[in-house]
Protein backbone atom coordinates (compact mmCIF):
# COMPACT_ATOMS: atom_id res chain seq x y z
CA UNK A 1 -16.52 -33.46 14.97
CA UNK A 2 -18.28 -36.59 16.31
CA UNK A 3 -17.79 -37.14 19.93
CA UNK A 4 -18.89 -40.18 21.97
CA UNK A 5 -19.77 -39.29 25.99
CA UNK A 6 -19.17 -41.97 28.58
CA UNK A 7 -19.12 -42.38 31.92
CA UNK A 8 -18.81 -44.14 35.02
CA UNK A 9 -16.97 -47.64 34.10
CA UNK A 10 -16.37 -48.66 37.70
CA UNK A 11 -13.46 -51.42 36.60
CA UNK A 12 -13.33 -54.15 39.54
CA UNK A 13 -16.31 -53.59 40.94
CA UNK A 14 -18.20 -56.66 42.63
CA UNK A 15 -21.51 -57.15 42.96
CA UNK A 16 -22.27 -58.92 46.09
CA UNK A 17 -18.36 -60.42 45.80
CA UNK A 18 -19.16 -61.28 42.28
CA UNK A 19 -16.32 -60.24 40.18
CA UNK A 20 -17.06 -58.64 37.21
CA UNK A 21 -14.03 -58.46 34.86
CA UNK A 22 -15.37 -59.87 32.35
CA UNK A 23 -18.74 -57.80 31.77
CA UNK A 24 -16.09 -54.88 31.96
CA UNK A 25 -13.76 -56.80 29.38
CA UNK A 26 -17.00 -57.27 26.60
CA UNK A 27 -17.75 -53.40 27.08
CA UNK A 28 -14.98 -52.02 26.70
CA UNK A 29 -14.49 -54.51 23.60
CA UNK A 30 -17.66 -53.35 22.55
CA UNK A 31 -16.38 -49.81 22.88
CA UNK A 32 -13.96 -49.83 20.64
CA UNK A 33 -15.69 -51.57 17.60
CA UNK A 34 -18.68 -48.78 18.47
CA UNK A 35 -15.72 -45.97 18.41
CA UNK A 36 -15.03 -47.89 14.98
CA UNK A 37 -17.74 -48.36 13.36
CA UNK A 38 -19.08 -44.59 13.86
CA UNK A 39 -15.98 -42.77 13.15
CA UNK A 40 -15.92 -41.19 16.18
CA UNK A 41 -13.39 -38.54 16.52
CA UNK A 42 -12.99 -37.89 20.25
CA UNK A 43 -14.12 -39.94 22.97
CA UNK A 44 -15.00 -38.41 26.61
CA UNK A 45 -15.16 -40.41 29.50
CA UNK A 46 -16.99 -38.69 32.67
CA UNK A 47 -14.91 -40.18 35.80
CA UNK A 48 -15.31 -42.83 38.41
CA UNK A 49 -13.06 -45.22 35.61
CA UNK A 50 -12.64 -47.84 38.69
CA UNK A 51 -14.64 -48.69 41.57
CA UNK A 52 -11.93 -48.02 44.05
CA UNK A 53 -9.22 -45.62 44.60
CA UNK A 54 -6.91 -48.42 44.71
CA UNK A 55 -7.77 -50.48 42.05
CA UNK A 56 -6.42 -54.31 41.58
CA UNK A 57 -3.39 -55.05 39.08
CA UNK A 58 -6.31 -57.07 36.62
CA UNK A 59 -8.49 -53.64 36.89
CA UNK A 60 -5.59 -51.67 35.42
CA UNK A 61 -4.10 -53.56 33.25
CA UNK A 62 -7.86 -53.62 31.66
CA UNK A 63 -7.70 -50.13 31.89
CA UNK A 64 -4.62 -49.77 30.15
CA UNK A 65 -5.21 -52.52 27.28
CA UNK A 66 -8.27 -50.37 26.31
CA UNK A 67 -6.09 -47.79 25.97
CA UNK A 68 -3.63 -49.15 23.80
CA UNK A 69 -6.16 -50.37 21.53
CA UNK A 70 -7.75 -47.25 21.12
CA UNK A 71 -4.31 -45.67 20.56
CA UNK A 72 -3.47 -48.40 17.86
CA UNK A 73 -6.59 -49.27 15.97
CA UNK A 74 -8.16 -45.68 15.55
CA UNK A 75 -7.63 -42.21 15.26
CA UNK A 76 -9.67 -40.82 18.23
CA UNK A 77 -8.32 -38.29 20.86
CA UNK A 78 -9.51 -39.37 24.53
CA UNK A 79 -10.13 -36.86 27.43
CA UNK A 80 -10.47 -38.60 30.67
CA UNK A 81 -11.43 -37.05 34.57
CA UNK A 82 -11.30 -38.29 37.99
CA UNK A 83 -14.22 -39.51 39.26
CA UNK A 84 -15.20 -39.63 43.22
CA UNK A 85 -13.91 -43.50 43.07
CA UNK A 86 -10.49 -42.93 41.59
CA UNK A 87 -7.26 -41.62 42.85
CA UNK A 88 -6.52 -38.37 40.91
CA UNK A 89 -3.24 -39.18 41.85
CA UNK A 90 -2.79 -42.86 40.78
CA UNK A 91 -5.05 -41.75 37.52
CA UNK A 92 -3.08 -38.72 36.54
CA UNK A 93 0.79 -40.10 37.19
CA UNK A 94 0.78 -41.29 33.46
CA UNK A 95 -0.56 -38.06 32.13
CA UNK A 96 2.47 -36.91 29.92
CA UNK A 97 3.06 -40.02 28.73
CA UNK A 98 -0.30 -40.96 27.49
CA UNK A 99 -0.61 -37.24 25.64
CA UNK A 100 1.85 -39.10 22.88
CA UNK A 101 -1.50 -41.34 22.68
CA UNK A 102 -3.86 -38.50 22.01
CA UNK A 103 -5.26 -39.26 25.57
CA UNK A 104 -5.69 -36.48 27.68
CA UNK A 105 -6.00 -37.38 31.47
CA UNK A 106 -6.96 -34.85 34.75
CA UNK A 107 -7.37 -36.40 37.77
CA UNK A 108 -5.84 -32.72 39.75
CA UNK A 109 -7.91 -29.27 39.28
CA UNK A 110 -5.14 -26.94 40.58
CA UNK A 111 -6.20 -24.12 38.05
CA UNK A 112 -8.92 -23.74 35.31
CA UNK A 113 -6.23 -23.42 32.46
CA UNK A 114 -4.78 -26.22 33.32
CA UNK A 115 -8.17 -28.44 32.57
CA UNK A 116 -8.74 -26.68 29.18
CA UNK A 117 -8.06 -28.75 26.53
CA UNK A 118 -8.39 -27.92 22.54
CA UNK A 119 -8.67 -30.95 20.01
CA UNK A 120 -6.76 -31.56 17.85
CA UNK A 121 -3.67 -30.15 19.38
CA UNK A 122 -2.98 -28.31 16.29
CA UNK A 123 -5.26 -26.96 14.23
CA UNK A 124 -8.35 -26.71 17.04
CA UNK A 125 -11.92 -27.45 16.48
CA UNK A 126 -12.97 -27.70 19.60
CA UNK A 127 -12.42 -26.82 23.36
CA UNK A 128 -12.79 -28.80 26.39
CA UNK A 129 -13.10 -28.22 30.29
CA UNK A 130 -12.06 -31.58 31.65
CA UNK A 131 -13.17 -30.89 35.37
CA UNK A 132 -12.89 -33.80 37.66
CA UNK A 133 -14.53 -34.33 40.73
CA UNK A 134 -13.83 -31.67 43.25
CA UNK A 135 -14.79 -32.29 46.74
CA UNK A 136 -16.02 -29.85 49.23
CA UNK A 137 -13.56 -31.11 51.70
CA UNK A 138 -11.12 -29.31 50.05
CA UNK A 139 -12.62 -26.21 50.79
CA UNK A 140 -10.55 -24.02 53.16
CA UNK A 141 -12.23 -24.35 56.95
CA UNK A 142 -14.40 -21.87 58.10
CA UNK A 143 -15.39 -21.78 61.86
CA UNK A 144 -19.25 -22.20 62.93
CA UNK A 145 -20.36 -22.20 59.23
CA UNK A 146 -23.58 -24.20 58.65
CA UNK A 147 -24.21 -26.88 56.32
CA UNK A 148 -26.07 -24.77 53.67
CA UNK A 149 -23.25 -21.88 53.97
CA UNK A 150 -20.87 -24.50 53.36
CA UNK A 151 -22.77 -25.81 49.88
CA UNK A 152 -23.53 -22.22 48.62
CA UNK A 153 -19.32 -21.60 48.81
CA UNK A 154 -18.68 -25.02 47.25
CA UNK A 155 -21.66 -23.85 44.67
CA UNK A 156 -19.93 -20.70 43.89
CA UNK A 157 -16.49 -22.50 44.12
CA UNK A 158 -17.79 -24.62 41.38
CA UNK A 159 -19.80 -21.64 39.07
CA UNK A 160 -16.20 -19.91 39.48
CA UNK A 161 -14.23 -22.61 38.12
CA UNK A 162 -16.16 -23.38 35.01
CA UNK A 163 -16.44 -19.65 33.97
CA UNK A 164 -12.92 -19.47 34.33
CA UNK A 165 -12.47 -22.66 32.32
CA UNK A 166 -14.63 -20.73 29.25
CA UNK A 167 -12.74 -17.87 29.92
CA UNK A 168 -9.48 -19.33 29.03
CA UNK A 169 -11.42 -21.23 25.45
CA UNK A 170 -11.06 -19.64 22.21
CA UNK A 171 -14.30 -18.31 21.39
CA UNK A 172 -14.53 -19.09 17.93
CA UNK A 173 -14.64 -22.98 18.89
CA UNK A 174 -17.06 -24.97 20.02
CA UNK A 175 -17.25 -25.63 23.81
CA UNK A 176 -17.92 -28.48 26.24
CA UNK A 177 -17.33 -29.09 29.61
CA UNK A 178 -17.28 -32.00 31.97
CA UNK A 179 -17.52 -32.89 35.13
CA UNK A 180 -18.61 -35.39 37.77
CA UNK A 181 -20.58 -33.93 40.34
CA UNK A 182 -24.60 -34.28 40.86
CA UNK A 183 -26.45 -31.50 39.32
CA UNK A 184 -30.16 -30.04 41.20
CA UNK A 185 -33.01 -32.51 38.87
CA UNK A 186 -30.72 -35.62 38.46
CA UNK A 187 -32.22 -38.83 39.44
CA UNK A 188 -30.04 -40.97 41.33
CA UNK A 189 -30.01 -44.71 42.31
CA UNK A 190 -28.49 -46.22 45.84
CA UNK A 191 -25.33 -47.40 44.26
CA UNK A 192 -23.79 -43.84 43.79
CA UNK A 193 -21.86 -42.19 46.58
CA UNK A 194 -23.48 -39.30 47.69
CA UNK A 195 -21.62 -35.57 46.89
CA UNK A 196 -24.32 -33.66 48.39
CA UNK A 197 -23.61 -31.39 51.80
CA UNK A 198 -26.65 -31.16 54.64
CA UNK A 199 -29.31 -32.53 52.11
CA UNK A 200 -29.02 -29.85 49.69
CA UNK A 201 -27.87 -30.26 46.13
CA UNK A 202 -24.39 -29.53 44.86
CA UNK A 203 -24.85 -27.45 42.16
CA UNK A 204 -27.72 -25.90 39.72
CA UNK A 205 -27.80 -26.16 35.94
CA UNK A 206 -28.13 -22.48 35.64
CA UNK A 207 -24.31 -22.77 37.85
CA UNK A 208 -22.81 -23.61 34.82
CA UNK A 209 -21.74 -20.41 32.64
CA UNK A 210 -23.46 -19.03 29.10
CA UNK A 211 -21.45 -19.50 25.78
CA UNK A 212 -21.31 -23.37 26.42
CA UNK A 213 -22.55 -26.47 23.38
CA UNK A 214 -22.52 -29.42 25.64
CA UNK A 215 -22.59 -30.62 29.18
CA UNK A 216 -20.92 -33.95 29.66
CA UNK A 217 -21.31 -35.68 33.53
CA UNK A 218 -20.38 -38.21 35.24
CA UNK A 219 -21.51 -39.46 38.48
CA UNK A 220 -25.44 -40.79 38.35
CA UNK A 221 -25.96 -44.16 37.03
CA UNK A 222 -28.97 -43.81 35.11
CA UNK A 223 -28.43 -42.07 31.86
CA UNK A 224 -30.77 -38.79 31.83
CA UNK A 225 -30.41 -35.30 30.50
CA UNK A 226 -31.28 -32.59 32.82
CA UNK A 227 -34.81 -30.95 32.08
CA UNK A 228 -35.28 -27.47 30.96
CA UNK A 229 -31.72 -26.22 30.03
CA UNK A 230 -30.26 -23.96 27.61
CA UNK A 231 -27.86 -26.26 25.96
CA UNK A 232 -27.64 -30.14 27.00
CA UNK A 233 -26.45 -31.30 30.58
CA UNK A 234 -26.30 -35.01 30.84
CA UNK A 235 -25.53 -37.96 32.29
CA UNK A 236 -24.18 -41.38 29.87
CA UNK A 237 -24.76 -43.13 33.30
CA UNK A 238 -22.80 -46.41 34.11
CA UNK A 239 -22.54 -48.85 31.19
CA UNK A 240 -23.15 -52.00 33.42
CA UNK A 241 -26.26 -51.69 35.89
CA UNK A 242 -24.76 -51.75 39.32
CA UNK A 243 -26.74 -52.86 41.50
CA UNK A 244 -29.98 -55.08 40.85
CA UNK A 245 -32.33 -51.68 40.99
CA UNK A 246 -30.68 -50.73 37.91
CA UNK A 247 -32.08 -53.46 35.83
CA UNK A 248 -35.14 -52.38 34.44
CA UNK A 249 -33.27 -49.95 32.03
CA UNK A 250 -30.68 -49.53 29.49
CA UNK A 251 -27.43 -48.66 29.82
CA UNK A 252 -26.67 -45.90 27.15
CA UNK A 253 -23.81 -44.17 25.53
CA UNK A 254 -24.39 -40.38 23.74
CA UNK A 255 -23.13 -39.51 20.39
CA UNK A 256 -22.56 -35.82 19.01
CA UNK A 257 -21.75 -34.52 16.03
CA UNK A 258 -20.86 -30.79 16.74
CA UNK A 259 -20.00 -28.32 13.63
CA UNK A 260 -17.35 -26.15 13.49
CA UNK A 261 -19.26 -22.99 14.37
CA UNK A 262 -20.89 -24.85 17.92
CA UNK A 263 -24.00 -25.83 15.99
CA UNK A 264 -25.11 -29.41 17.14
CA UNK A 265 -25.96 -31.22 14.06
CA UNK A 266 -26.16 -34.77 15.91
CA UNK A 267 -27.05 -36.06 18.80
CA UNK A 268 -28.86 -39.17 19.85
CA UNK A 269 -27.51 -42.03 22.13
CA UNK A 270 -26.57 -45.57 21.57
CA UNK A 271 -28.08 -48.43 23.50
CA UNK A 272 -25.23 -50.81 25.43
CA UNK A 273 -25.67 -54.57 24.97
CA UNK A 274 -26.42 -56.68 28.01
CA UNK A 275 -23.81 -58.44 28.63
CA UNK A 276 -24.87 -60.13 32.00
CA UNK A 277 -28.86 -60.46 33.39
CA UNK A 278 -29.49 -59.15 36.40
CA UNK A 279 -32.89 -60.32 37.19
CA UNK A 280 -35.37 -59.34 40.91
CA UNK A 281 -37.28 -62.40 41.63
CA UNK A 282 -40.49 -61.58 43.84
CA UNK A 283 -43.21 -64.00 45.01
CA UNK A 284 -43.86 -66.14 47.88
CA UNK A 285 -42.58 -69.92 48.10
CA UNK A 286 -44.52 -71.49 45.55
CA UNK A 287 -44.10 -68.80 43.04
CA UNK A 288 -40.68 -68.74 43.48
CA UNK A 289 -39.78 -72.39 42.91
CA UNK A 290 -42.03 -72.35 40.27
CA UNK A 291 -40.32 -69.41 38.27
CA UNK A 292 -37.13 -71.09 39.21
CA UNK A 293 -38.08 -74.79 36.89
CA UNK A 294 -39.84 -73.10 34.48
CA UNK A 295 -37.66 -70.62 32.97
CA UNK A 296 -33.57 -70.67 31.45
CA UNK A 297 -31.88 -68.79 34.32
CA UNK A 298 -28.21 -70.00 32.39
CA UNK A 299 -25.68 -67.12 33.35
CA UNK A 300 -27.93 -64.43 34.85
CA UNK A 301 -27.49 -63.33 38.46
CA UNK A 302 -30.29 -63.37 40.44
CA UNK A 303 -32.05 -61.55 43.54
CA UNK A 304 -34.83 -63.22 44.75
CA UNK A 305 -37.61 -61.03 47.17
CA UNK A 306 -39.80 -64.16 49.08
CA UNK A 307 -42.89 -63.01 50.54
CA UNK A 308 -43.16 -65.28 54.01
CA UNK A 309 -46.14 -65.51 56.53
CA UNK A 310 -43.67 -67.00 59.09
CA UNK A 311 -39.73 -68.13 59.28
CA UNK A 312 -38.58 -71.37 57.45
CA UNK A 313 -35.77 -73.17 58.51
CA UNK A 314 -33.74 -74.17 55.22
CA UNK A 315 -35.70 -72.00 52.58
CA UNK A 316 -32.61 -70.21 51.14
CA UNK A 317 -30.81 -72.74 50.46
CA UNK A 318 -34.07 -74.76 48.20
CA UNK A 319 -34.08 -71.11 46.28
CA UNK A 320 -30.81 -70.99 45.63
CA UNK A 321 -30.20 -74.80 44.95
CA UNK A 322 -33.68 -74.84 42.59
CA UNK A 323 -32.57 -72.00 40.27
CA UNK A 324 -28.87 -73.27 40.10
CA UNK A 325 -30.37 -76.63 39.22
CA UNK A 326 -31.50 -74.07 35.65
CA UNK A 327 -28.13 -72.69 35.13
CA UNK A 328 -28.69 -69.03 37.42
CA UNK A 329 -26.94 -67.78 40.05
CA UNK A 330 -28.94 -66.26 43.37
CA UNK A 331 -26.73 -63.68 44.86
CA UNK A 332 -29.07 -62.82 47.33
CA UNK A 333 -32.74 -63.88 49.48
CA UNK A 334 -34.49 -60.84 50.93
CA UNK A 335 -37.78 -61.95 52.73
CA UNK A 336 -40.83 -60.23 53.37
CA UNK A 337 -43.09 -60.56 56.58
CA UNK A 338 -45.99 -59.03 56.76
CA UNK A 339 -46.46 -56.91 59.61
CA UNK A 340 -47.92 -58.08 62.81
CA UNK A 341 -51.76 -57.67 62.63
CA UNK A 342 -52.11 -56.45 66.03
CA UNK A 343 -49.32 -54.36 68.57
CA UNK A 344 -47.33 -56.51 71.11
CA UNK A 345 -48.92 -55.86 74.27
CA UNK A 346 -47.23 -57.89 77.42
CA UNK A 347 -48.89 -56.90 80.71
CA UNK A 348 -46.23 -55.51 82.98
CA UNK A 349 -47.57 -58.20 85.45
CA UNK A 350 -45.90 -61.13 83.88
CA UNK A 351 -42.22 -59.30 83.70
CA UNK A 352 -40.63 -61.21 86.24
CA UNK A 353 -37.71 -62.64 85.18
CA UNK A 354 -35.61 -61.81 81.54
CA UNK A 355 -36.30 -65.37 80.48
CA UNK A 356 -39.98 -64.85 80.89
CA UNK A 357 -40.08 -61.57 78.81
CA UNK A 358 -37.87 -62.98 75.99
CA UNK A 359 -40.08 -65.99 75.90
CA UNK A 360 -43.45 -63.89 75.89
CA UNK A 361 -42.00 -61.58 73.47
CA UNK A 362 -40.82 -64.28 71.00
CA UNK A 363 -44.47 -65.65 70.98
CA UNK A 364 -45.72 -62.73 70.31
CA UNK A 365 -44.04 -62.25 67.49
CA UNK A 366 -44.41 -65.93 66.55
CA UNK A 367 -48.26 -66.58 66.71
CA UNK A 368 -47.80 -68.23 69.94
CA UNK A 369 -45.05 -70.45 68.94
CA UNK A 370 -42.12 -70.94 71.70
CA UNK A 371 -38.44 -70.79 71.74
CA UNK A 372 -36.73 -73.50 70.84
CA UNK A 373 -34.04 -74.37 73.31
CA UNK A 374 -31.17 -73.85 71.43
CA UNK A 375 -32.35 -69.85 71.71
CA UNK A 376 -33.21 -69.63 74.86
CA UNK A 377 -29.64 -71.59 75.87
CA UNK A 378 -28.58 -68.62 73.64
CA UNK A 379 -30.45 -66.25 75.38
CA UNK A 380 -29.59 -67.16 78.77
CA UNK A 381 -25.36 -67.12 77.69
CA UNK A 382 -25.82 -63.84 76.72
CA UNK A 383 -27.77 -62.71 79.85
CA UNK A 384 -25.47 -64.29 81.93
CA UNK A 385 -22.56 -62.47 80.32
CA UNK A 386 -24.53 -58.96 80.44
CA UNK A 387 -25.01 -59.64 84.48
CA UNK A 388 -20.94 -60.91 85.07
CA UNK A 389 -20.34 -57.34 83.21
């Protein structure tokens, strides 16, 4: 059976209130003719399928038209989980109705049968524990338990569960299971929302039980397989980089080919096309501007990081109009100081009156260059209004 792993679509996310329908649109199109052209017979998809629990009418109808498609123009069964992002709910209210699709959603764990799933439905050849997210909220309340007693039940919660999963699999088929969770070894990036409890890790790779082909996650954004385990755990990652620090690598999807008997004959991933530059622009003014007229910037979005000695009235705004000017699009300015070369030191002396203080601090941090008196009007409003308090 050849089985393509996915993850983490976030539909209608923004990127600094950028929408981004269309990258979504060209992946999933690019989904399908990959589905397509490979033959693939079952299709996984890790959770997190939007970016928000309550998703916009244009995210799911996107949602749904991939669907269709893949329903109409192929022959692949889907098996879909919730991610942390979605509503198992809102994701999961379709459920019987998209079975007559060959889709198979879980958004609800109530009991480890219930997330085993065989494919085909008749006829077998292999086994599937769609587990979606599970939070450790839902754990029942225990009085005066500490943060690591807390994780080690939500551990063994979790261990629990997925033996019980394999428990309730033939065991002549290959198995799989999924999940979204983060797994002890994963590297993460600082667009995913944190499952872990008191600092500690959710769960271990050797959590998950024995007897088991394939480990398909969702949750970290960078597509990596867990080091050192028995049988692959791994993440497909998010097929759009979410955030800038997730440009400088590729977004990947993972193809299987899995014989009867559990043996994996294929496996080996598939790079995702870029389908919109995100590019980190660092240097100080001059640099800048100068990368700004001397390359195409047509379509990509940009995030520039300006080294400064001192504050520039107006800067932003010549960085941002320089590289529109070449057909980019700055979504955001972050400037460096350098740190002061010597410790603000004002003698207690001089602290007479607030105004003084501001004004000796501001210099201080300014090489010796004053207020203007636009700040120090400031200043004094909000001093006044501190005192009539």
């Amino acid at each position: 059976m050849r089985i393509l792993h996915t993850a983490d679509w976030h539909i209608g996310q923004r990127l600094q209130e950028r929408q981004r329908h269309d990258e979504h649109k060209e992946f999933l199109n690019w989904l399908l003719r990959t589905i397509q052209e490979h033959k693939i017979e079952l299709l996984l998809v890790s959770g997190d399928i939007f970016d928000t629990s309550l998703p916009s009418a244009e995210a799911t109808n996107l949602y749904y038209e991939f669907l269709f498609r893949l329903y109409n123009e192929t022959e692949t069964y889907t098996i879909i989980i919730a991610g942390n992002h979605d509503s198992s709910r809102h994701l999961e209210a379709p459920r019987e109705f998209l079975k007559m699709g060959r889709i198979h959603v879980v958004g609800l764990a109530k009991e480890p049968a219930d997330c085993v799933v065989r494919i085909p439905d008749e006829n077998p050849r292999v086994a599937v524990a769609a587990v979606p997210y599970l939070s450790e909220n839902e754990l029942p309340h225990v009085s005066y338990e500490s943060d690591i007693e807390k994780n080690e039940r939500y551990r063994e919660r979790l261990k629990t569960f997925y033996a019980d999963c394999v428990s309730h699999m033939p065991e002549e088929l290959p198995k799989i299971l999924m999940g979204h969770l983060f797994v002890d070894g994963g590297k993460e990036t600082d667009s995913e929302r944190n499952i872990q409890i008191g600092g500690a890790s959710a769960v271990r790779a050797s959590d998950f039980p024995e007897g088991v082909d394939y480990v398909a996650l969702g949750h970290l954004h960078r597509p990596q397989t867990i080091a050192d385990t028995v049988y692959p755990i791994r993440y497909a990652g998010s097929p759009i980089p979410m955030r800038f620090n997730e440009a400088d690598y590729r977004k990947k999807v993972f193809l299987l080919e899995v014989s009867d008997d559990g043996t994996l004959m294929k496996d080996e991933d598939i790079t995702i096309p870029v389908f919109k530059e995100l590019c980190v622009v660092p240097g100080d003014e001059t640099s800048v501007l100068f990368q700004a007229s001397a390359e195409n910037w047509d379509g990509k979005y940009i995030q520039v990081k300006l080294k400064l000695d001192a504050v520039e009235t107006g800067i932003n705004d010549r960085i941002r109009q320089a590289f529109a000017e070449r057909g980019g699009d700055v979504l955001s300015v972050e400037i460096e100081m350098p740190e002061a070369k010597r410790d603000i030191n004002i003698s207690v002396e001089d602290m007479k009156r607030p105004e003084e203080i501001f004004e000796q601090f501001y210099k201080a941090k300014h090489d010796g260059k004053p207020p203007d008196e636009t700040l120090v009007q400031t200043f004094n409003e909000l001093l006044q209004m501190v005192e009539e308090s």
